[in-house]
PDB file of N, CA and C in Angstrom:
ATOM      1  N   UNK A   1      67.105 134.175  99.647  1.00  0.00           N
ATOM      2  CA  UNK A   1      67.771 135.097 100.554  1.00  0.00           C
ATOM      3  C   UNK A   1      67.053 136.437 100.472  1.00  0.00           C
ATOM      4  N   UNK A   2      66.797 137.058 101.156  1.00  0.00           N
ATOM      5  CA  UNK A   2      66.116 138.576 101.239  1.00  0.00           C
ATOM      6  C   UNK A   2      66.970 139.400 100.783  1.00  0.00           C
ATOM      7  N   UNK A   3      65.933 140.267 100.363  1.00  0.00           N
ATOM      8  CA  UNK A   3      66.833 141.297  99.463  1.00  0.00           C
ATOM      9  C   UNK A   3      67.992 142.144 100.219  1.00  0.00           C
ATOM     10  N   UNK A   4      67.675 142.585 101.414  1.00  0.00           N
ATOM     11  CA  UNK A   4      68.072 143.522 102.248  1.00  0.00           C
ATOM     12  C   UNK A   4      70.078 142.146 102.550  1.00  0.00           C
ATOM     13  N   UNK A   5      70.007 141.305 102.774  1.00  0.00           N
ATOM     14  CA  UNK A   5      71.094 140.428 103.186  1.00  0.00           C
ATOM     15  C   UNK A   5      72.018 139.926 102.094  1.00  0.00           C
ATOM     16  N   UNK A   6      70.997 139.843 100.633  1.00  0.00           N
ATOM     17  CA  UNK A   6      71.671 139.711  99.622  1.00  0.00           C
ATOM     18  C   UNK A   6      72.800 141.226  99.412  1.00  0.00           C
ATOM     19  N   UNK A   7      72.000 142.256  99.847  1.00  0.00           N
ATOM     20  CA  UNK A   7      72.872 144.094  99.377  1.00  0.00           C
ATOM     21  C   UNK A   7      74.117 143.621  99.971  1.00  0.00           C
ATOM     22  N   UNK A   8      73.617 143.334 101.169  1.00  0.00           N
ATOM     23  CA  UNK A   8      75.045 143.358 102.432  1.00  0.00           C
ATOM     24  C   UNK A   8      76.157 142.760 101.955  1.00  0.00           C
ATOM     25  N   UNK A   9      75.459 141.311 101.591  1.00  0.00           N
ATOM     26  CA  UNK A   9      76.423 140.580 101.379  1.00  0.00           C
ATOM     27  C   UNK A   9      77.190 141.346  99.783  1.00  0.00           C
ATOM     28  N   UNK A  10      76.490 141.162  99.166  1.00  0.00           N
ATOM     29  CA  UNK A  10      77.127 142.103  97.453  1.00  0.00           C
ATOM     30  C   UNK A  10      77.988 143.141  97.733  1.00  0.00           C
ATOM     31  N   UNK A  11      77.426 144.173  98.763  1.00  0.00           N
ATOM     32  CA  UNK A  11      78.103 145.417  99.440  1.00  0.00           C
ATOM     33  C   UNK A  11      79.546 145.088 100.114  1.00  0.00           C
ATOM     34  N   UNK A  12      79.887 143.908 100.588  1.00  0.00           N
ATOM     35  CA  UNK A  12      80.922 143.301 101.536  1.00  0.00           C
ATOM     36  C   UNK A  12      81.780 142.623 100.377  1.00  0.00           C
ATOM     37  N   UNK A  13      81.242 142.146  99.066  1.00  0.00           N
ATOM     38  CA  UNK A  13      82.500 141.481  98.230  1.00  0.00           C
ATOM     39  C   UNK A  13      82.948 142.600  97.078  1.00  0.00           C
ATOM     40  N   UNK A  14      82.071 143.955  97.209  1.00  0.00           N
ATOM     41  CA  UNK A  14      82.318 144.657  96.588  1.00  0.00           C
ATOM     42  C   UNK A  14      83.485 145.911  97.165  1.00  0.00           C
ATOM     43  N   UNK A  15      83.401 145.819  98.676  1.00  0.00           N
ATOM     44  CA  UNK A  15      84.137 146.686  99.377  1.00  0.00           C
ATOM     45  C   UNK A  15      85.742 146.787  99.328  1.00  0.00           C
ATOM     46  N   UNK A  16      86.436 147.400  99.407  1.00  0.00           N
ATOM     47  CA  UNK A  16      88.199 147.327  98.888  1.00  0.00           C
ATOM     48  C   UNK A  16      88.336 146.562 100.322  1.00  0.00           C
ATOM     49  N   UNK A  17      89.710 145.983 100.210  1.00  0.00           N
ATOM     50  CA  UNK A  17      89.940 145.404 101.510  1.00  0.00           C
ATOM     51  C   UNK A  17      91.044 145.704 102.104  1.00  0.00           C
ATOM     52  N   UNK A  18      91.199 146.462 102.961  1.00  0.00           N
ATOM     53  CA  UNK A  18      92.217 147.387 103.355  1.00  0.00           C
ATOM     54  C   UNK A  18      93.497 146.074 103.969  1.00  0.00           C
ATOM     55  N   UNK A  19      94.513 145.608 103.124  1.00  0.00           N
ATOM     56  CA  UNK A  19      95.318 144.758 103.371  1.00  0.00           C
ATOM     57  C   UNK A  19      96.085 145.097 104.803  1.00  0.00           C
ATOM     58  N   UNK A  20      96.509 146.184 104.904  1.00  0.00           N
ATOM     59  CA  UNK A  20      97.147 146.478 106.108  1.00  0.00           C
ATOM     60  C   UNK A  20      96.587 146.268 107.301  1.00  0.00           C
ATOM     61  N   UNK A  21      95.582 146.757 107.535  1.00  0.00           N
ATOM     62  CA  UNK A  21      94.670 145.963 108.620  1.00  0.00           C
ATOM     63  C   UNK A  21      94.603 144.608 108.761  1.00  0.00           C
ATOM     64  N   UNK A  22      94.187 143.875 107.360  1.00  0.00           N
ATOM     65  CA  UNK A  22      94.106 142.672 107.727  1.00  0.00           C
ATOM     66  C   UNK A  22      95.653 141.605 108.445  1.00  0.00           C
ATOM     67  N   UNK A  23      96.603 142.191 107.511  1.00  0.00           N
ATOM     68  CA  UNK A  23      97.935 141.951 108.062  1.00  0.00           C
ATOM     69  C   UNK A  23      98.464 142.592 109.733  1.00  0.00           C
ATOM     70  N   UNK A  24      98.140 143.634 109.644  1.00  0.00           N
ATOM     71  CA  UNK A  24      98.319 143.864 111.048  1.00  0.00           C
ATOM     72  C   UNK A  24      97.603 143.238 112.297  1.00  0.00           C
ATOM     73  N   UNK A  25      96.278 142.356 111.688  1.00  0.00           N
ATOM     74  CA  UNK A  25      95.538 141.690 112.484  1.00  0.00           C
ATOM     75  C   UNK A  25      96.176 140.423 112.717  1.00  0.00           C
ATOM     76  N   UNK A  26      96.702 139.771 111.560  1.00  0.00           N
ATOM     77  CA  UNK A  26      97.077 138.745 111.734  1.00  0.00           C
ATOM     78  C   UNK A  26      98.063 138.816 112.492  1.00  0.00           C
ATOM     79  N   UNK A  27      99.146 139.842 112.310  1.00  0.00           N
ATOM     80  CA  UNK A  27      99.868 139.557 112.946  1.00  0.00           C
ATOM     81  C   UNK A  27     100.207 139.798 114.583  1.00  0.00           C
ATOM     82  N   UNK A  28      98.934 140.589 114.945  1.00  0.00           N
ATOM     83  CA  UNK A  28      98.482 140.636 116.503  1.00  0.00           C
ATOM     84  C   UNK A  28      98.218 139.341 116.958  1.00  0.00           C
ATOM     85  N   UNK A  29      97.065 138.388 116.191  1.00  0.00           N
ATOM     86  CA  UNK A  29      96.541 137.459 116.228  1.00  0.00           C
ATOM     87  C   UNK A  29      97.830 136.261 116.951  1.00  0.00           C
ATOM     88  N   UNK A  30      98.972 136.333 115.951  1.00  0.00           N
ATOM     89  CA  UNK A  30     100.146 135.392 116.189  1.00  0.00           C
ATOM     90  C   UNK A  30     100.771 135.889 117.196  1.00  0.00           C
ATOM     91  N   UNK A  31     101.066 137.116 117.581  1.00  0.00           N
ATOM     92  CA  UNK A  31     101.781 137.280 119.110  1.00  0.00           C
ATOM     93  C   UNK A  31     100.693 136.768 119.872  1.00  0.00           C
ATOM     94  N   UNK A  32      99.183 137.000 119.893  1.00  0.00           N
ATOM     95  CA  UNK A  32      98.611 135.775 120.692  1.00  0.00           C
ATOM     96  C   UNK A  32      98.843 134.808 121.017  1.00  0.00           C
ATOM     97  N   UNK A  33      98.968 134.089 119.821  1.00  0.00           N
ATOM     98  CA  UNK A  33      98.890 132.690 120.045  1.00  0.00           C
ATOM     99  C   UNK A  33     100.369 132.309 120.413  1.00  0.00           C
ATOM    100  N   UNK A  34     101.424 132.929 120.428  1.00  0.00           N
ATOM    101  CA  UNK A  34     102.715 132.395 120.565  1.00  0.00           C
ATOM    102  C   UNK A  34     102.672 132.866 122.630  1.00  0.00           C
ATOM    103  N   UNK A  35     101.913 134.302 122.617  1.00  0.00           N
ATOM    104  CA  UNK A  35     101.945 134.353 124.134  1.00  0.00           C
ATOM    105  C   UNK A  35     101.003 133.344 124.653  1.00  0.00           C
ATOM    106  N   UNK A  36      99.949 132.781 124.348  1.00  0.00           N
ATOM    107  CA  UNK A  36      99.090 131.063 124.752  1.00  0.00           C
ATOM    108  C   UNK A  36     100.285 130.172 124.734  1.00  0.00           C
ATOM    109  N   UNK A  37     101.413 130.176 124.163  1.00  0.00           N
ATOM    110  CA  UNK A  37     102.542 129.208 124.333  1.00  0.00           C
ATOM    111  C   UNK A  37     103.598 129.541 125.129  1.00  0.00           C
ATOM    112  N   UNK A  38     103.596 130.676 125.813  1.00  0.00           N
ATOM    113  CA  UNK A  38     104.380 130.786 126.779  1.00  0.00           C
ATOM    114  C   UNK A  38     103.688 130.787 127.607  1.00  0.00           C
ATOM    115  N   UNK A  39     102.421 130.963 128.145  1.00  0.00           N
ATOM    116  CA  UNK A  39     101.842 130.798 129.001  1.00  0.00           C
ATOM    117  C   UNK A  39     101.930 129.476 129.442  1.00  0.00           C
ATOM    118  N   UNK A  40     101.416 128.330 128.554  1.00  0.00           N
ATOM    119  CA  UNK A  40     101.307 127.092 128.737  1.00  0.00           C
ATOM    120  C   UNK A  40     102.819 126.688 128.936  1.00  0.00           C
ATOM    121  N   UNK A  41     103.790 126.633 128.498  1.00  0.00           N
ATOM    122  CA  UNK A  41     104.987 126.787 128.701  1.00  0.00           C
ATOM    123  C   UNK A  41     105.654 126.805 129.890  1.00  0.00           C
ATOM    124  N   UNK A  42     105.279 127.874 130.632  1.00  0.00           N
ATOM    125  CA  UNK A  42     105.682 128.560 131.557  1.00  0.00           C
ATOM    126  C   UNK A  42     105.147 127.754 133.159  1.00  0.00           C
ATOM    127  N   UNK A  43     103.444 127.244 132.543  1.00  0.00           N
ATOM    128  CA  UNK A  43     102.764 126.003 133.561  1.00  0.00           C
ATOM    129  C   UNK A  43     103.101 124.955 133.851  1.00  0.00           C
ATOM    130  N   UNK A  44     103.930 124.622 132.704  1.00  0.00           N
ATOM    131  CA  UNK A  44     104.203 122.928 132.537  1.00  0.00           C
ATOM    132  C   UNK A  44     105.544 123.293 132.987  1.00  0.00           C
ATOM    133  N   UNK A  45     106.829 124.424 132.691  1.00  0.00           N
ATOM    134  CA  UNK A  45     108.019 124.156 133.485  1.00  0.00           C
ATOM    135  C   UNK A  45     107.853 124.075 135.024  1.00  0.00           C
ATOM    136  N   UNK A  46     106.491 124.741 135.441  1.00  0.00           N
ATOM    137  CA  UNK A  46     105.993 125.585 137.122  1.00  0.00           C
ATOM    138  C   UNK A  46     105.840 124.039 137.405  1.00  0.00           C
ATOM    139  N   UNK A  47     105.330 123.277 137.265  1.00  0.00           N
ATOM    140  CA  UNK A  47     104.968 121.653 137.256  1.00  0.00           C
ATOM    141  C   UNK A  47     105.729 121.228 137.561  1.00  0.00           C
ATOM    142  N   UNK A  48     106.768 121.116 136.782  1.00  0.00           N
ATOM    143  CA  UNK A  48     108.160 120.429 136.661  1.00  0.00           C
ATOM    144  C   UNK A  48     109.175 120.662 137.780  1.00  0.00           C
ATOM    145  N   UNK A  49     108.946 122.017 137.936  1.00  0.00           N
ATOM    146  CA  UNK A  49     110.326 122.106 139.169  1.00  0.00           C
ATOM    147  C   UNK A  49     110.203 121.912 140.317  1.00  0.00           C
ATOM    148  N   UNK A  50     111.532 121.854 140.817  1.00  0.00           N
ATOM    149  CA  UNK A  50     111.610 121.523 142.286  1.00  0.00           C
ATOM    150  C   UNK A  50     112.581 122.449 143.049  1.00  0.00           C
ATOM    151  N   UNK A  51     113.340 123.183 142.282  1.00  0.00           N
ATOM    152  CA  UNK A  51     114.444 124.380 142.687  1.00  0.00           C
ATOM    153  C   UNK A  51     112.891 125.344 143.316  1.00  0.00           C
ATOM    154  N   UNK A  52     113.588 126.020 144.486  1.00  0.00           N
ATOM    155  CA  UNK A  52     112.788 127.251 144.659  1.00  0.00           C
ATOM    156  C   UNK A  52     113.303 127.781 143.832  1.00  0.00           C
ATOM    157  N   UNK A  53     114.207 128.189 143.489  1.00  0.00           N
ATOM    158  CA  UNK A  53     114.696 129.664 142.700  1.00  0.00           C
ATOM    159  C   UNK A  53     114.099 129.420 140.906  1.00  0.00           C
ATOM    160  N   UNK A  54     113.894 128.016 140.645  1.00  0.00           N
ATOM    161  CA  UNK A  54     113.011 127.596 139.213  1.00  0.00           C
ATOM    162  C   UNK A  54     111.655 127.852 139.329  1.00  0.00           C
ATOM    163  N   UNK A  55     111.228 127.735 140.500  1.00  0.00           N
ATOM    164  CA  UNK A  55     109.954 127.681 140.909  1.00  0.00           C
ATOM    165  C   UNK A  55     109.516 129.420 140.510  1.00  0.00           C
ATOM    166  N   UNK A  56     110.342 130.085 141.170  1.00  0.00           N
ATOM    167  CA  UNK A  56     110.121 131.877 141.573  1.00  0.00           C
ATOM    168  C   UNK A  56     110.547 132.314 139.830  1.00  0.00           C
ATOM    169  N   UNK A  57     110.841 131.810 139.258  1.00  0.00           N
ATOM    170  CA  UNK A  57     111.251 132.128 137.659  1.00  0.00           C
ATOM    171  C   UNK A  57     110.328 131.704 136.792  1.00  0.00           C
ATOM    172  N   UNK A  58     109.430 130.647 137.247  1.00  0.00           N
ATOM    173  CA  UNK A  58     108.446 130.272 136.080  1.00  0.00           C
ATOM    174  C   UNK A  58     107.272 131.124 136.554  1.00  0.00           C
ATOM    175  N   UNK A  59     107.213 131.501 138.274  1.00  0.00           N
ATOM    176  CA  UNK A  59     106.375 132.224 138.714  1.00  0.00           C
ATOM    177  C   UNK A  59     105.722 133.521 137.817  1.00  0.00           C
ATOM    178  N   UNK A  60     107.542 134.086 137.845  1.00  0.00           N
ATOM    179  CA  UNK A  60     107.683 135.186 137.368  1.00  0.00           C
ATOM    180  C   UNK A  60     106.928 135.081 135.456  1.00  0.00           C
ATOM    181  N   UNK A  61     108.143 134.077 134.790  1.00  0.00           N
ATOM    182  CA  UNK A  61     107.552 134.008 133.369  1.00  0.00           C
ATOM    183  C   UNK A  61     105.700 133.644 133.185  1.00  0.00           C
ATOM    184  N   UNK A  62     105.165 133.003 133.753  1.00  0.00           N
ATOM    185  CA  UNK A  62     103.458 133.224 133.895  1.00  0.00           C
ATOM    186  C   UNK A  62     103.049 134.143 133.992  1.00  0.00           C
ATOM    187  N   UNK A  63     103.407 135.278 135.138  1.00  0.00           N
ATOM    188  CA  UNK A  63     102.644 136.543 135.087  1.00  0.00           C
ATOM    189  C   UNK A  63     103.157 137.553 134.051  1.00  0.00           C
ATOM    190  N   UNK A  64     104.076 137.215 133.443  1.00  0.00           N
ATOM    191  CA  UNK A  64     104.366 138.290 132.767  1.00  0.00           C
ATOM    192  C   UNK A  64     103.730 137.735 131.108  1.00  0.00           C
ATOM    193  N   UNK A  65     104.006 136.537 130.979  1.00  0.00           N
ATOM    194  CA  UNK A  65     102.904 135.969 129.543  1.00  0.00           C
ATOM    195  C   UNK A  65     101.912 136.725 129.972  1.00  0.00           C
ATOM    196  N   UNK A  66     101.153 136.699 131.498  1.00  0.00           N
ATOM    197  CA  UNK A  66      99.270 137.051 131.561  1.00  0.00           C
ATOM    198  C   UNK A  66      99.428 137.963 130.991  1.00  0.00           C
ATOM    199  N   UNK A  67      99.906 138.697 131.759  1.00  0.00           N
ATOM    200  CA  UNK A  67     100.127 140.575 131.527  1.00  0.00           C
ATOM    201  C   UNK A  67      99.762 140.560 129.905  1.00  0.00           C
ATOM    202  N   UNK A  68     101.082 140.164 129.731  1.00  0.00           N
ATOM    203  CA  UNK A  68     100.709 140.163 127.764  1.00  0.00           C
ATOM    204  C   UNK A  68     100.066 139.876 126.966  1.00  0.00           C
ATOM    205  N   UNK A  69      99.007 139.235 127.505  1.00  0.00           N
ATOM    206  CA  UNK A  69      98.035 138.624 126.542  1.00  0.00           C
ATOM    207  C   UNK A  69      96.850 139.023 127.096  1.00  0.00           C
ATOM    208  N   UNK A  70      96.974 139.305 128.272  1.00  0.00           N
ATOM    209  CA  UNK A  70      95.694 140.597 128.854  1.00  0.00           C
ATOM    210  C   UNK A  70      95.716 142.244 127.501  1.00  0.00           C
ATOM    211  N   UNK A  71      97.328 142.345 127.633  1.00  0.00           N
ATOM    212  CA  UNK A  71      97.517 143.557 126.693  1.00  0.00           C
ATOM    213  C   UNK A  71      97.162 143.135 125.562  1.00  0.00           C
ATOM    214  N   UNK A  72      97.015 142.154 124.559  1.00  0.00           N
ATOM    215  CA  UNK A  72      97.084 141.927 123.078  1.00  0.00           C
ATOM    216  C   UNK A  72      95.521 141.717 122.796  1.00  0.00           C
ATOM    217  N   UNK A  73      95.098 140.650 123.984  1.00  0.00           N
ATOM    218  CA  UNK A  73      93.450 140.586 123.816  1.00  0.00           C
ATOM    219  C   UNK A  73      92.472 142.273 123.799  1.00  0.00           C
ATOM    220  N   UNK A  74      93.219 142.797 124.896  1.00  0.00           N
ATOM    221  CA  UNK A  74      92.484 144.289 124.629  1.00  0.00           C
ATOM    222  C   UNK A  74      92.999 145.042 123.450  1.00  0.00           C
ATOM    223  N   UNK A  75      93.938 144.849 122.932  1.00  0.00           N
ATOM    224  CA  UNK A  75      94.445 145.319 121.894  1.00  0.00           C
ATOM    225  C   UNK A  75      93.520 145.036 120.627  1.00  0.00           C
ATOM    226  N   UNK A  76      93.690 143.665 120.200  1.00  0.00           N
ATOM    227  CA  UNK A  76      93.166 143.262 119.572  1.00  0.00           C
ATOM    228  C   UNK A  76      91.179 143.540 119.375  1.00  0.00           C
ATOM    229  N   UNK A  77      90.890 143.656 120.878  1.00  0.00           N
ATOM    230  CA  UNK A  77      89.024 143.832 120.406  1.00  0.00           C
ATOM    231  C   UNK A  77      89.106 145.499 120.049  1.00  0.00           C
ATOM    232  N   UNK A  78      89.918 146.184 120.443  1.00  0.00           N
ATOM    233  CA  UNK A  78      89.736 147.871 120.219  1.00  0.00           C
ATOM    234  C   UNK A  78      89.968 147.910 119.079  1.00  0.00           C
ATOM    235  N   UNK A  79      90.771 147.407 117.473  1.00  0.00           N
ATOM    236  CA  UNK A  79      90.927 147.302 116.381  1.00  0.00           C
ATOM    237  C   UNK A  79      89.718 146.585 115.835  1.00  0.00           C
ATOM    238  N   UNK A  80      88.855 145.932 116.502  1.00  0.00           N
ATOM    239  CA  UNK A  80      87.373 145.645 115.903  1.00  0.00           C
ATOM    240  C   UNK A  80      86.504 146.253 116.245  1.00  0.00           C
ATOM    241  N   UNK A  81      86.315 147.246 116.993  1.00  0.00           N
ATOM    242  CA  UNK A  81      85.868 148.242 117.262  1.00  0.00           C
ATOM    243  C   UNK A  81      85.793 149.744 116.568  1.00  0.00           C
TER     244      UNK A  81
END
């Protein structure tokens, strides 16, 4: 391994690891993935119905999962940044 990649790496297991971040990541990470389950959720009830007024409600619950996971994904890359 080169010297210069070996530092990095030594430099990176030597660095403190700021727990709060990492916890606060994770736990951005999981409103992700739980809004990917209302999204999908929300497709498969849109599938399913046959009520207009079920129809205009799953409409509704899809765009508002997007919305949210439009917000968490930008959320989320500005904290790796």
């Amino acid at each position: 391994m080169p010297g210069f990649l070996k530092a990095i790496r030594e430099a990176a297991a030597a660095a403190p690891v700021n727990q709060d971040l990492v916890f606060t990541r994770r736990k951005l990470w999981d409103d992700i993935e739980r809004t990917l389950w209302a999204l999908e959720t929300a497709q498969n009830h849109f599938e399913q119905a046959t009520e207009p007024s079920l129809i205009d409600c799953y409409i509704y619950e899809w765009n508002a999962a997007q919305l949210r996971y439009q917000f968490l994904l930008r959320k989320f890359k500005n904290m790796e940044d």
